[in-house]
C-alpha atoms as a PDB file:
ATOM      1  CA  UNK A   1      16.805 -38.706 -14.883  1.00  0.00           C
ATOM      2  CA  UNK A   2      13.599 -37.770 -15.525  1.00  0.00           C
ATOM      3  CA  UNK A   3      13.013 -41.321 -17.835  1.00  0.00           C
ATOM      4  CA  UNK A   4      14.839 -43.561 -14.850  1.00  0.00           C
ATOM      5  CA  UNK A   5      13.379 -41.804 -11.561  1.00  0.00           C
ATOM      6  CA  UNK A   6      10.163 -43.203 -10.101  1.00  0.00           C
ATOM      7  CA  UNK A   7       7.065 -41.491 -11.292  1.00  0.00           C
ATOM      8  CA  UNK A   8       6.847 -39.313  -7.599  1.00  0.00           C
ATOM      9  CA  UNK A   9      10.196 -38.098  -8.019  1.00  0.00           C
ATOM     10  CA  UNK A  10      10.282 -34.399  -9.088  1.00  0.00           C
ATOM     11  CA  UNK A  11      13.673 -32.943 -10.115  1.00  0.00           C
ATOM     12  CA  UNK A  12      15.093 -29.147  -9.695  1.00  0.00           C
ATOM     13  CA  UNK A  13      17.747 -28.562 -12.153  1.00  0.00           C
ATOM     14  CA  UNK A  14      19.886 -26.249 -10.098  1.00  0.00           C
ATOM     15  CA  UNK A  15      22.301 -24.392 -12.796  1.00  0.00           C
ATOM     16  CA  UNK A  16      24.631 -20.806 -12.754  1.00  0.00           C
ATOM     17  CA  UNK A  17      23.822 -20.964 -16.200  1.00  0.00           C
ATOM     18  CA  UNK A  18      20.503 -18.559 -16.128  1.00  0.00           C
ATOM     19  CA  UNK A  19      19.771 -15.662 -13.537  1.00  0.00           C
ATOM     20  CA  UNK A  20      17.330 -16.041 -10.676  1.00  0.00           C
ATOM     21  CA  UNK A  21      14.225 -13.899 -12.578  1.00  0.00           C
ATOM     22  CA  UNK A  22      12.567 -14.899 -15.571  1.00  0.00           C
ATOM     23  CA  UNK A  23      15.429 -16.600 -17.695  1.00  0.00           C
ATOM     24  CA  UNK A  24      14.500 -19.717 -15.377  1.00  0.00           C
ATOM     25  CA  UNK A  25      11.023 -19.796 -16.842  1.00  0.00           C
ATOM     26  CA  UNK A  26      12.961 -19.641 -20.209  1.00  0.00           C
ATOM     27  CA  UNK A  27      14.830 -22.238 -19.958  1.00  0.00           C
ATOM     28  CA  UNK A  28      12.023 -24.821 -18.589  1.00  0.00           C
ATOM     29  CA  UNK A  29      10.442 -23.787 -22.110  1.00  0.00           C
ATOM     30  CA  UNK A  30      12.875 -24.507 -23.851  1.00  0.00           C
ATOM     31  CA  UNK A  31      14.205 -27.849 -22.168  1.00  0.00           C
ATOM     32  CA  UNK A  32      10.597 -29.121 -21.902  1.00  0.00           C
ATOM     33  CA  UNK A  33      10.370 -28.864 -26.097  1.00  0.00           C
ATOM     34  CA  UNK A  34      13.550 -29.993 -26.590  1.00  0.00           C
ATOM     35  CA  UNK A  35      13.714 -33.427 -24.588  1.00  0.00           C
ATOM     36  CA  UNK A  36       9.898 -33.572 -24.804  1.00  0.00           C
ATOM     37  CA  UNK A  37       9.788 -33.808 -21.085  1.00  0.00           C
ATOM     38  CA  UNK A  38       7.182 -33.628 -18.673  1.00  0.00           C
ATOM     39  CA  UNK A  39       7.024 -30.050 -17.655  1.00  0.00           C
ATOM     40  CA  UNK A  40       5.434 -31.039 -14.175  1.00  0.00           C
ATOM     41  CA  UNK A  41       7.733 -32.878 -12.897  1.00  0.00           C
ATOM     42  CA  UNK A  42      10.958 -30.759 -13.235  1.00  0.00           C
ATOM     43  CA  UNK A  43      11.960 -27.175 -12.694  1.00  0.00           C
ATOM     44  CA  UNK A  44      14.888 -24.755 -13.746  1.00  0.00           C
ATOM     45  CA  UNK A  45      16.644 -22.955 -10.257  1.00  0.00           C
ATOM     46  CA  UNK A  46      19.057 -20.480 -10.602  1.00  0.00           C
ATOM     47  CA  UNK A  47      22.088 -21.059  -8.552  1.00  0.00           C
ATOM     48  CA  UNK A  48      21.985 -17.220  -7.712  1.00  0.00           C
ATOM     49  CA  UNK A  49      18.744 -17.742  -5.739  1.00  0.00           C
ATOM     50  CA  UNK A  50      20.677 -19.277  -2.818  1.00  0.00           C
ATOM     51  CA  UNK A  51      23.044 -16.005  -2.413  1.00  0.00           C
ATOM     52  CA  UNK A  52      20.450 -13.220  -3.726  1.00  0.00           C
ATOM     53  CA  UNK A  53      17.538 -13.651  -1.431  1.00  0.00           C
ATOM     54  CA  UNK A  54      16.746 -15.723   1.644  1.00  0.00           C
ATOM     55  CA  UNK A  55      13.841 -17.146   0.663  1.00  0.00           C
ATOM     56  CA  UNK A  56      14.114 -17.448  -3.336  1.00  0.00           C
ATOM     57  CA  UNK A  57      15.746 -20.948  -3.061  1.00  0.00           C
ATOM     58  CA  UNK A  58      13.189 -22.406  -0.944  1.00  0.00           C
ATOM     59  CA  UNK A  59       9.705 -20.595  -2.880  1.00  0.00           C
ATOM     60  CA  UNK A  60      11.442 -22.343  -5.746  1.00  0.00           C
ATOM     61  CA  UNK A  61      11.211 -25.849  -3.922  1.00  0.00           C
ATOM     62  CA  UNK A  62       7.969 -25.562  -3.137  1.00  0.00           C
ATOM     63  CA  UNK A  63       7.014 -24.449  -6.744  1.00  0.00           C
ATOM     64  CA  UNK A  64       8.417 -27.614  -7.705  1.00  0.00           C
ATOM     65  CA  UNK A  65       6.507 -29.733  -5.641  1.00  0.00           C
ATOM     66  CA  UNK A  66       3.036 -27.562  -6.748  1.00  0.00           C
ATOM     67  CA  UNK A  67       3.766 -28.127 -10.079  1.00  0.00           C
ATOM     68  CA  UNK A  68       2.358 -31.463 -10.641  1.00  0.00           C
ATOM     69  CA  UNK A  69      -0.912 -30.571  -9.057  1.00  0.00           C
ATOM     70  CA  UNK A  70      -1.125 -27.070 -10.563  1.00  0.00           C
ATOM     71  CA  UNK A  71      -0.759 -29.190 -14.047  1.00  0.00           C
ATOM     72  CA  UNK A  72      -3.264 -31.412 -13.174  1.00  0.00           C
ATOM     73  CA  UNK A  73      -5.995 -28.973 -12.104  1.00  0.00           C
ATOM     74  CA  UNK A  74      -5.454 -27.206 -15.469  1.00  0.00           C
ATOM     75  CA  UNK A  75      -5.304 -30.758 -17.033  1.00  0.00           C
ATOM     76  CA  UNK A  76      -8.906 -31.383 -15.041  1.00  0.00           C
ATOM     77  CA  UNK A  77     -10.253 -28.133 -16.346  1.00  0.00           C
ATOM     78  CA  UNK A  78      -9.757 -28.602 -19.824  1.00  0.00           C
ATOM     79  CA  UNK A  79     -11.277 -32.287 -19.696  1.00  0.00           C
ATOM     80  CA  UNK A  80     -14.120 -30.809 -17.634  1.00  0.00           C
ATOM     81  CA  UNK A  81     -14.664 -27.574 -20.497  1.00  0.00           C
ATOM     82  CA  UNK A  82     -13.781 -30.379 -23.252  1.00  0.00           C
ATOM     83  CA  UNK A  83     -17.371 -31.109 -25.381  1.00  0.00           C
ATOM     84  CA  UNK A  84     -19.275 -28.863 -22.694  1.00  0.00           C
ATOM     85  CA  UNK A  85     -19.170 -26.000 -25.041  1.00  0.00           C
ATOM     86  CA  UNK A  86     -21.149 -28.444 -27.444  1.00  0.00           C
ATOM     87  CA  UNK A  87     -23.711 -29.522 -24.623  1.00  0.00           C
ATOM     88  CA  UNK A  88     -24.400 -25.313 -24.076  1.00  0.00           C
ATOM     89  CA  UNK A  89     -25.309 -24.860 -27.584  1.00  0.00           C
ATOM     90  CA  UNK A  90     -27.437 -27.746 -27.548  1.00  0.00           C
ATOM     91  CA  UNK A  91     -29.143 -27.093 -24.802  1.00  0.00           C
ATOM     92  CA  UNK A  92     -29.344 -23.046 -26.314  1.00  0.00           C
ATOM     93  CA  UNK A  93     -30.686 -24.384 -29.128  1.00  0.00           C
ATOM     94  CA  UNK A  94     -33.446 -26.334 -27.080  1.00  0.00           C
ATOM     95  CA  UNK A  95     -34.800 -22.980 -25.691  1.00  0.00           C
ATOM     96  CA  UNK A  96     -38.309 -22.362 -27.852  1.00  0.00           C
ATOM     97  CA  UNK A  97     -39.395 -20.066 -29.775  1.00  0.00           C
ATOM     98  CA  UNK A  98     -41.508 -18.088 -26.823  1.00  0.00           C
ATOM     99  CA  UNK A  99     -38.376 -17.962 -24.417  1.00  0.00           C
ATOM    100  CA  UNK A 100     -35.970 -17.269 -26.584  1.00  0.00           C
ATOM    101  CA  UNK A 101     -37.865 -14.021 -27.969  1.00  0.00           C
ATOM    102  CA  UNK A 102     -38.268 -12.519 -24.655  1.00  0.00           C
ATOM    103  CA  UNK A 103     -34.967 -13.231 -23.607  1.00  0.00           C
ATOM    104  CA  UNK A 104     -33.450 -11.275 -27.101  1.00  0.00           C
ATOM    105  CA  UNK A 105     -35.491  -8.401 -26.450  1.00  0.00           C
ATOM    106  CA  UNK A 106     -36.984  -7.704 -23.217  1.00  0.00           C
ATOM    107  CA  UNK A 107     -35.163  -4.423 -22.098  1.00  0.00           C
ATOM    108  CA  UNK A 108     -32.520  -5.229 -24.978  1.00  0.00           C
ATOM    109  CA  UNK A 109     -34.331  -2.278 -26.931  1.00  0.00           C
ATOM    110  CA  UNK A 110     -34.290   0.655 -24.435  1.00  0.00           C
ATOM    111  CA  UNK A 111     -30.784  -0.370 -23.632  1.00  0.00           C
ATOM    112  CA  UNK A 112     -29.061  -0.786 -26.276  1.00  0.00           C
ATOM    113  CA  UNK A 113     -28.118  -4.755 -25.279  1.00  0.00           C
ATOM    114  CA  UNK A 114     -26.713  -6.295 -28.603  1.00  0.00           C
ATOM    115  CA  UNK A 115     -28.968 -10.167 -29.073  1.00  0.00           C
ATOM    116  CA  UNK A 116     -25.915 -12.119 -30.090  1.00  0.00           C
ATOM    117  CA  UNK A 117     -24.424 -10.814 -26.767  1.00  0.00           C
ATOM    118  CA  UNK A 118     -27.203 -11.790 -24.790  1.00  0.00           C
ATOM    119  CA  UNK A 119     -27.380 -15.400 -26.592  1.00  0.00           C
ATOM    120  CA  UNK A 120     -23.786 -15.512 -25.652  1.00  0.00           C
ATOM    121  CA  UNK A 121     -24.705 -15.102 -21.664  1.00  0.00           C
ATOM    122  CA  UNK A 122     -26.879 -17.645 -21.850  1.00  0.00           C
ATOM    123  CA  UNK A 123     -24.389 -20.063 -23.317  1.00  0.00           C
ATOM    124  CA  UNK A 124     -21.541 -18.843 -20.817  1.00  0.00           C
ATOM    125  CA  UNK A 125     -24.216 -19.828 -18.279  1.00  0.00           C
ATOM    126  CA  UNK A 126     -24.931 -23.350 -19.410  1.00  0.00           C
ATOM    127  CA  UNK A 127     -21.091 -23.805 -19.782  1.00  0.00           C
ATOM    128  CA  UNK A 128     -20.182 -22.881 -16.210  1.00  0.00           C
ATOM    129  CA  UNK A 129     -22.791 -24.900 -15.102  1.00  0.00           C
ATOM    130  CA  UNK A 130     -21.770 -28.202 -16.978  1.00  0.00           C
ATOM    131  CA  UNK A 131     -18.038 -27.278 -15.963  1.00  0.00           C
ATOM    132  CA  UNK A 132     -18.444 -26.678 -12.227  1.00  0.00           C
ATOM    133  CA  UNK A 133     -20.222 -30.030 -11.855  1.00  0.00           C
ATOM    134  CA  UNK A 134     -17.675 -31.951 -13.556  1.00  0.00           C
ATOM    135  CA  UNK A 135     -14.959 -30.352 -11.496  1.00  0.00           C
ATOM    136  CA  UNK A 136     -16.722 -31.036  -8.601  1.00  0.00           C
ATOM    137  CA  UNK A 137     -16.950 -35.063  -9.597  1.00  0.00           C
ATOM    138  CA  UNK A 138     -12.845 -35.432 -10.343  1.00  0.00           C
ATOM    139  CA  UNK A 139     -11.615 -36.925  -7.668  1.00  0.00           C
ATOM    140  CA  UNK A 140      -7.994 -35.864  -9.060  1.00  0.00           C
ATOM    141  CA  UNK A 141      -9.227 -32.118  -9.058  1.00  0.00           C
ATOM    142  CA  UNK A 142     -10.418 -32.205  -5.091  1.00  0.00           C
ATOM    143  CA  UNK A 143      -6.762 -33.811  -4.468  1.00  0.00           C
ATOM    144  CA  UNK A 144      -4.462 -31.714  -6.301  1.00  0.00           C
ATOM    145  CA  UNK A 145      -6.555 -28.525  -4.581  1.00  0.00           C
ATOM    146  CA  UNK A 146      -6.016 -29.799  -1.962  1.00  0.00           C
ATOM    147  CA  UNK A 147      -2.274 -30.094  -2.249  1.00  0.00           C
ATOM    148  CA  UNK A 148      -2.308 -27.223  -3.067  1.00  0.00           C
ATOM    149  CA  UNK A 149      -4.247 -25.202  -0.484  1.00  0.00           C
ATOM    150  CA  UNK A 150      -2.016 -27.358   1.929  1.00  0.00           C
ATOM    151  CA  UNK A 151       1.666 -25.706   0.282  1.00  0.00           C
ATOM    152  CA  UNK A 152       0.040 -22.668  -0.091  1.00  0.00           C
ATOM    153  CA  UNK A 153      -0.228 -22.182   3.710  1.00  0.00           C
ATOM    154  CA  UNK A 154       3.595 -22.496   4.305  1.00  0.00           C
ATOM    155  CA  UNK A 155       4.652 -19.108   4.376  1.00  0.00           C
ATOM    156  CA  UNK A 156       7.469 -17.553   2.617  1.00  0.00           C
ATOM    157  CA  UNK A 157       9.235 -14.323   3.712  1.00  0.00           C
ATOM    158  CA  UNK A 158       7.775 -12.213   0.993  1.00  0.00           C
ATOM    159  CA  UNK A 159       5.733 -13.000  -2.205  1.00  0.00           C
ATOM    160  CA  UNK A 160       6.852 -13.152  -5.503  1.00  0.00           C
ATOM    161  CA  UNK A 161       6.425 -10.085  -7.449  1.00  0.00           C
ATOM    162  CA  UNK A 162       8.321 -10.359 -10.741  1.00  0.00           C
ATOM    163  CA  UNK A 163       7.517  -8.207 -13.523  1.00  0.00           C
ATOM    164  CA  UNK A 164       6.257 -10.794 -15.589  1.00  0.00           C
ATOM    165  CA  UNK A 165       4.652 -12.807 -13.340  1.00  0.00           C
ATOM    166  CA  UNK A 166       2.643  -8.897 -12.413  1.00  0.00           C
ATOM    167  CA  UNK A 167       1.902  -8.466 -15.818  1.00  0.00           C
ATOM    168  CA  UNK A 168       0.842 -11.983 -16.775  1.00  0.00           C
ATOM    169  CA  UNK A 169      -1.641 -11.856 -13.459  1.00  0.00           C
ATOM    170  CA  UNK A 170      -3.101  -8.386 -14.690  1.00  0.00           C
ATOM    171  CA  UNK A 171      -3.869  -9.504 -17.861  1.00  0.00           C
ATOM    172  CA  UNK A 172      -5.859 -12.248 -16.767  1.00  0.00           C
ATOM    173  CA  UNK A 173      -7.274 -10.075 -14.223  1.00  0.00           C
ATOM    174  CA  UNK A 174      -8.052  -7.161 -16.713  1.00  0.00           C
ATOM    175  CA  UNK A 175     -10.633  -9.343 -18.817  1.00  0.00           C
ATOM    176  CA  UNK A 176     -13.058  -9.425 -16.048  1.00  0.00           C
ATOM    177  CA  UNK A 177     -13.784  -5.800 -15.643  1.00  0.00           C
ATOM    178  CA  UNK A 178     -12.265  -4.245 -19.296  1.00  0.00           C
ATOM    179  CA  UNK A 179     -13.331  -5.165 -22.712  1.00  0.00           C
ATOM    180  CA  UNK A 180     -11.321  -5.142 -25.543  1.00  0.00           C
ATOM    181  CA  UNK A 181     -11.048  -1.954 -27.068  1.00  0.00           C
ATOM    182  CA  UNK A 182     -10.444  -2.597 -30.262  1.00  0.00           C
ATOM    183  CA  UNK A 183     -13.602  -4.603 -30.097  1.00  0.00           C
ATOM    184  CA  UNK A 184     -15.574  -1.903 -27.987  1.00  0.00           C
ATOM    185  CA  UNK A 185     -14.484   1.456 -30.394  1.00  0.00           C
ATOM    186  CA  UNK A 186     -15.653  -1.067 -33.769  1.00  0.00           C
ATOM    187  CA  UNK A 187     -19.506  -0.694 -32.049  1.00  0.00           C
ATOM    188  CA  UNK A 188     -19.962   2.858 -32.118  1.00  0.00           C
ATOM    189  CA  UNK A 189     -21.925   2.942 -28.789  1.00  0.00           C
ATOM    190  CA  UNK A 190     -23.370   5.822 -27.671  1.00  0.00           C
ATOM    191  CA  UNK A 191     -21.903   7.611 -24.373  1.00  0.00           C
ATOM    192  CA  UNK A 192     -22.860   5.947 -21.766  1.00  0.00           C
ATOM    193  CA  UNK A 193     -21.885   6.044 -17.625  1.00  0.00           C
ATOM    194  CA  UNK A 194     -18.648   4.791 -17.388  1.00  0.00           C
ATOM    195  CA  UNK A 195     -17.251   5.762 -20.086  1.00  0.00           C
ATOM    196  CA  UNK A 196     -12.979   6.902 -19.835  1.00  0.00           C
ATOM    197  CA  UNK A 197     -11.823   9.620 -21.673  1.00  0.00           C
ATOM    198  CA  UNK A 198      -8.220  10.064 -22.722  1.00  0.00           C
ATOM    199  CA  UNK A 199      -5.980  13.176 -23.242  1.00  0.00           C
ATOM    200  CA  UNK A 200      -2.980  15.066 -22.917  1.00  0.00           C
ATOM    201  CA  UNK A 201      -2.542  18.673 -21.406  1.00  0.00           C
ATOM    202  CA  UNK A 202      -0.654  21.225 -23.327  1.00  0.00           C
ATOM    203  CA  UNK A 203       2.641  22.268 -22.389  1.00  0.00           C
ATOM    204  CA  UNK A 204       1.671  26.064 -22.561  1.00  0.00           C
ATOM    205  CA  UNK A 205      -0.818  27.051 -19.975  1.00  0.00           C
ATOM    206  CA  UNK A 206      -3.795  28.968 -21.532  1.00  0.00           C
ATOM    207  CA  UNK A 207      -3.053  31.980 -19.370  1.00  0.00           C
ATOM    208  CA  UNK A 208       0.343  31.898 -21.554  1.00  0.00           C
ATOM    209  CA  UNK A 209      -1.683  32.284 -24.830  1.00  0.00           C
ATOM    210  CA  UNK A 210      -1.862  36.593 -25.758  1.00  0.00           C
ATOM    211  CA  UNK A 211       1.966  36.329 -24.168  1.00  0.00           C
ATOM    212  CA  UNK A 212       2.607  33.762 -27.381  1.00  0.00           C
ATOM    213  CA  UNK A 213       0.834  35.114 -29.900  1.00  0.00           C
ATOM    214  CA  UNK A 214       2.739  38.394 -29.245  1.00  0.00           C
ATOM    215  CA  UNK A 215       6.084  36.812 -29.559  1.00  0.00           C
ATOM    216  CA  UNK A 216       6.496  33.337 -29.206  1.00  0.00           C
ATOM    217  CA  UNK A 217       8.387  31.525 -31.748  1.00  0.00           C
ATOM    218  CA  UNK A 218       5.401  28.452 -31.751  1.00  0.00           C
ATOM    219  CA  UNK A 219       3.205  31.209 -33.315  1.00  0.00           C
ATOM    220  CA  UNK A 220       3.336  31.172 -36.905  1.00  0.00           C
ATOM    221  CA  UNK A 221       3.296  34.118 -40.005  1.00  0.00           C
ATOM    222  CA  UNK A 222      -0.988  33.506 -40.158  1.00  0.00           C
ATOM    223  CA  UNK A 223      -0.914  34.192 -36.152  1.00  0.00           C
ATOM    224  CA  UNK A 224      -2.179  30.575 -35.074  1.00  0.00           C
ATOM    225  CA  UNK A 225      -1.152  29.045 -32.319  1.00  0.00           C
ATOM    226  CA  UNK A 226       0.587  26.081 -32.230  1.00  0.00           C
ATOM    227  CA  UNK A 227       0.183  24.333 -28.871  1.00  0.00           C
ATOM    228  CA  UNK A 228       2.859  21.342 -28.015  1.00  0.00           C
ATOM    229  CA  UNK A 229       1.459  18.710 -25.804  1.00  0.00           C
ATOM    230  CA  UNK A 230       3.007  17.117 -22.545  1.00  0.00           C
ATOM    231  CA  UNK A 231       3.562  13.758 -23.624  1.00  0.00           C
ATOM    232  CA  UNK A 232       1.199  12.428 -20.526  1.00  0.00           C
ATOM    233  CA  UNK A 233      -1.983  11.003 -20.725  1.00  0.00           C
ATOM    234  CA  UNK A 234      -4.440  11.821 -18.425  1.00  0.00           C
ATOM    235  CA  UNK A 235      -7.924  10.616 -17.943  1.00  0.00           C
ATOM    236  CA  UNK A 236     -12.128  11.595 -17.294  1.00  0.00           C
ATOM    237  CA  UNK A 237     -14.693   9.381 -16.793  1.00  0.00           C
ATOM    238  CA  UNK A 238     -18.402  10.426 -17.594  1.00  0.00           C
ATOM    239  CA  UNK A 239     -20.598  10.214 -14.240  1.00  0.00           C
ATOM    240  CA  UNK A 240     -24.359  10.422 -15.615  1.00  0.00           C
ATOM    241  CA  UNK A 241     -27.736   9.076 -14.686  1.00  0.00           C
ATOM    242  CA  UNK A 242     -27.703   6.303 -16.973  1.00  0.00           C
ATOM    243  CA  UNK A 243     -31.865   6.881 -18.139  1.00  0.00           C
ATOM    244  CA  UNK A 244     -30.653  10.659 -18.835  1.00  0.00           C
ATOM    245  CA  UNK A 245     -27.884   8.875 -21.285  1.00  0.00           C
ATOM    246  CA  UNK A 246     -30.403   6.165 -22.668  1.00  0.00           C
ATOM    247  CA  UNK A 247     -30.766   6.399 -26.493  1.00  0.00           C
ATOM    248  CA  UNK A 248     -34.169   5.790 -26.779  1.00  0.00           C
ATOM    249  CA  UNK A 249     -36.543   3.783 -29.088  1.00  0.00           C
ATOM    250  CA  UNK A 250     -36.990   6.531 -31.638  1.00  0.00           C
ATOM    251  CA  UNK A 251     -32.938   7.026 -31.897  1.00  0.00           C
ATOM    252  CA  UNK A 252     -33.051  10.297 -29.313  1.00  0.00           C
ATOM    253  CA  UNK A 253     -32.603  10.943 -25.526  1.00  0.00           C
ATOM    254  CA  UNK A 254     -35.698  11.797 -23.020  1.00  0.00           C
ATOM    255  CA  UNK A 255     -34.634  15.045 -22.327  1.00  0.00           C
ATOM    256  CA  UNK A 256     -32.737  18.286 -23.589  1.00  0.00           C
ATOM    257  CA  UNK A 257     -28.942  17.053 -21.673  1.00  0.00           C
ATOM    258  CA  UNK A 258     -25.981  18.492 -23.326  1.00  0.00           C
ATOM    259  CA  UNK A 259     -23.747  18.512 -20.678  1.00  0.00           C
ATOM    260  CA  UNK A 260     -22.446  15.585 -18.196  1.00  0.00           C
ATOM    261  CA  UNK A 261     -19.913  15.769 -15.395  1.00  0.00           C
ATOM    262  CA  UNK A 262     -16.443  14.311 -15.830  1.00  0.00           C
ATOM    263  CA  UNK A 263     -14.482  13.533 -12.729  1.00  0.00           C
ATOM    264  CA  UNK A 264     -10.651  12.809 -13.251  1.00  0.00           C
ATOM    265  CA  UNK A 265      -9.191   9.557 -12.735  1.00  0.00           C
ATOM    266  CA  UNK A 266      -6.269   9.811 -10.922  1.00  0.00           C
ATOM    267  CA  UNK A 267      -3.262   7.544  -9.362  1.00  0.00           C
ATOM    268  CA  UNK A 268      -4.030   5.851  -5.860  1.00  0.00           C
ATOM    269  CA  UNK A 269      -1.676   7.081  -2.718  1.00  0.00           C
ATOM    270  CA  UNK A 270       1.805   6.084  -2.746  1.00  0.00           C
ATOM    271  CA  UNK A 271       2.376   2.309  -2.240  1.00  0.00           C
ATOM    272  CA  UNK A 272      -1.310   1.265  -2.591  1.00  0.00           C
ATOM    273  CA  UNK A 273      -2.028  -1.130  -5.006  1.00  0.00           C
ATOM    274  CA  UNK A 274      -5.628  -1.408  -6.575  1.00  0.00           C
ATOM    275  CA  UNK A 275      -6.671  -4.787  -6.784  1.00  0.00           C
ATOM    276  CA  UNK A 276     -10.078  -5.159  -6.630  1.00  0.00           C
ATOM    277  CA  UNK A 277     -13.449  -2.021  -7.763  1.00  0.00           C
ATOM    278  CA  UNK A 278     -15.084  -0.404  -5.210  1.00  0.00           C
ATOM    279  CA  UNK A 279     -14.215   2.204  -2.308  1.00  0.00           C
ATOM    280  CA  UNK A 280     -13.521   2.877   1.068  1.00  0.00           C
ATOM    281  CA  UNK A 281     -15.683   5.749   1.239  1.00  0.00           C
ATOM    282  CA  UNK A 282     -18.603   7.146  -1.071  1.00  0.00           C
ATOM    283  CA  UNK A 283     -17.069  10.008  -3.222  1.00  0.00           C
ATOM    284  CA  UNK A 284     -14.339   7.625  -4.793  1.00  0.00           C
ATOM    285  CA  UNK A 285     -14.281   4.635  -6.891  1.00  0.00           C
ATOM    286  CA  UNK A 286     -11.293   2.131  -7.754  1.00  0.00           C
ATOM    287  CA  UNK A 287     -10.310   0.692 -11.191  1.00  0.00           C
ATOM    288  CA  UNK A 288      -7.841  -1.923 -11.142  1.00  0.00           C
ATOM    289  CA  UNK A 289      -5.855  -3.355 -14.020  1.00  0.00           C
ATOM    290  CA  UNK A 290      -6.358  -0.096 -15.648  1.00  0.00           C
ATOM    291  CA  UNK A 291      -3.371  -0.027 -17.524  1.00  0.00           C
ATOM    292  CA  UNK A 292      -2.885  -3.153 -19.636  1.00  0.00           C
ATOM    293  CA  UNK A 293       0.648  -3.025 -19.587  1.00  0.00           C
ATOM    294  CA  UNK A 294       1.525  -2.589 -16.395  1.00  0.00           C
ATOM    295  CA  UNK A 295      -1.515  -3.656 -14.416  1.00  0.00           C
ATOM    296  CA  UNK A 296      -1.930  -0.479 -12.538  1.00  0.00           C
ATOM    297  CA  UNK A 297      -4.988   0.932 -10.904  1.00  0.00           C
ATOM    298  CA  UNK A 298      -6.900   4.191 -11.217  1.00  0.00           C
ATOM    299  CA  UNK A 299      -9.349   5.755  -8.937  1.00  0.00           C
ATOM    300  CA  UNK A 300     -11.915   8.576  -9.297  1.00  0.00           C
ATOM    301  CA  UNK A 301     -12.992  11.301  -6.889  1.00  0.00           C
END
């Protein structure tokens, strides 16, 4: 069908053969590779769609027509970032001598800014700048947006909310507001405002402890105590003056701090969902796409 039908056509392949969640995305893998098809122009609907939900059968016409233009806008960025990583560096390594000093250290030595990282924000910079001007230039790009915008404004009853499709969203999401960790612990920062602590409570309240040691069973012959934890993890994050916290140039802090204040990060209200930082009032903060796995949000108070 798909080698016979004219190049606007786009095909759903309505089958009772997968379910109506993610075994359709499945199987439009696996039929793209295996017929070498293009993966725009057809889509795998689950029969069950048209008895499960009113308005799964028609979201999933409407994410066939997108397709084509979502493909193309990706197919438009990647031309667009194609070689401009290579006119950055270029134009990085054009920067003299004088510039490129101050812009290495400047306050990178009172705060702890690593150079590499800061030669890496002034590539990033270049690069957005080269791609956002050759987005804006492709005709194709301003057309398939515009499809899109267009089918995005018909309305379906609800939005889809699949696990996958959550989790897939939140880990794009999470990169702009969480490093890696693995990355982060390898640098041996020092503490620093913002930082998240994690831990888990013990089972046994301390006010439970002399009661123990006089005949609990988890006390053993030397008379230590051995606690069992909850299971849960719970989390702190370090609210400091971040000059108080500074690691200054001779490897010390400006002053004699030894404590800090922790406040406890803690789940939002039932059935709010953290999507974006910030707070509706002053004494709280939100985190979203805490969690990597799930995507959830924190806030602290």
């Amino acid at each position: 069908m798909l080698r016979d039908a004219p190049e606007n056509w786009r095909i759903g392949l309505l089958t009772h053969t997968v379910s109506p969640d993610d075994a359709e995305v499945e199987a439009w893998k696996t039929l793209s590779q295996q017929f070498e098809a293009d993966s725009s122009r057809f889509l795998v609907i689950a029969k069950g769609r048209l008895s499960v939900s009113a308005d799964g059968f028609p979201r999933m016409l409407k994410l066939t027509l997108l397709a084509p233009a979502l493909e193309r806008l990706q197919g438009g960025l990647a031309e667009a970032v194609n070689g401009t990583w290579a006119e950055a560096i270029d134009k990085v390594g054009r920067i003299d001598p004088y510039t490129l000093e101050a812009a290495l250290n400047g306050d990178r030595l009172t705060d702890g800014t690593w150079g590499p990282e800061t030669l890496l924000r002034i590539a990033t910079a270049f690069t957005q700048d080269f791609v956002r001007a050759k987005l804006r230039a492709d005709r194709t790009v301003h057309v398939s947006s515009e499809l899109v915008t267009s089918l995005s404004r018909v309305k379906m009853p609800s939005a889809s909310n699949s696990d996958r499709v959550r989790q897939e969203l939140a880990e794009i999401e999470r990169l702009e507001y969480f490093e890696s960790a693995d990355h982060l612990t390898e640098l041996h920062f020092p503490l620093e405002v913002g930082d998240v602590f994690a831990f888990q409570k013990f089972a046994d309240k301390p006010h439970k402890f002399e009661q123990q040691r006089n005949g609990d069973p988890a006390v053993s012959e030397s008379g230590s105590l051995s606690l069992r934890r909850s299971g849960e993890e719970h989390y702190l994050i370090l609210l400091a003056q971040p000059c108080d916290l500074a690691v200054r140039a001779d490897g010390k802090r400006g002053n004699d701090l030894e404590f800090v204040r922790l406040a406890p990060l803690k789940s939002p209200a039932k059935g709010r969902i953290i999507t974006h930082p910030g707070g509706g009032v002053a004494t709280s903060f939100d985190l979203p796409f805490f969690f990597e796995e799930s995507g959830a949000g924190l806030r602290s108070s």
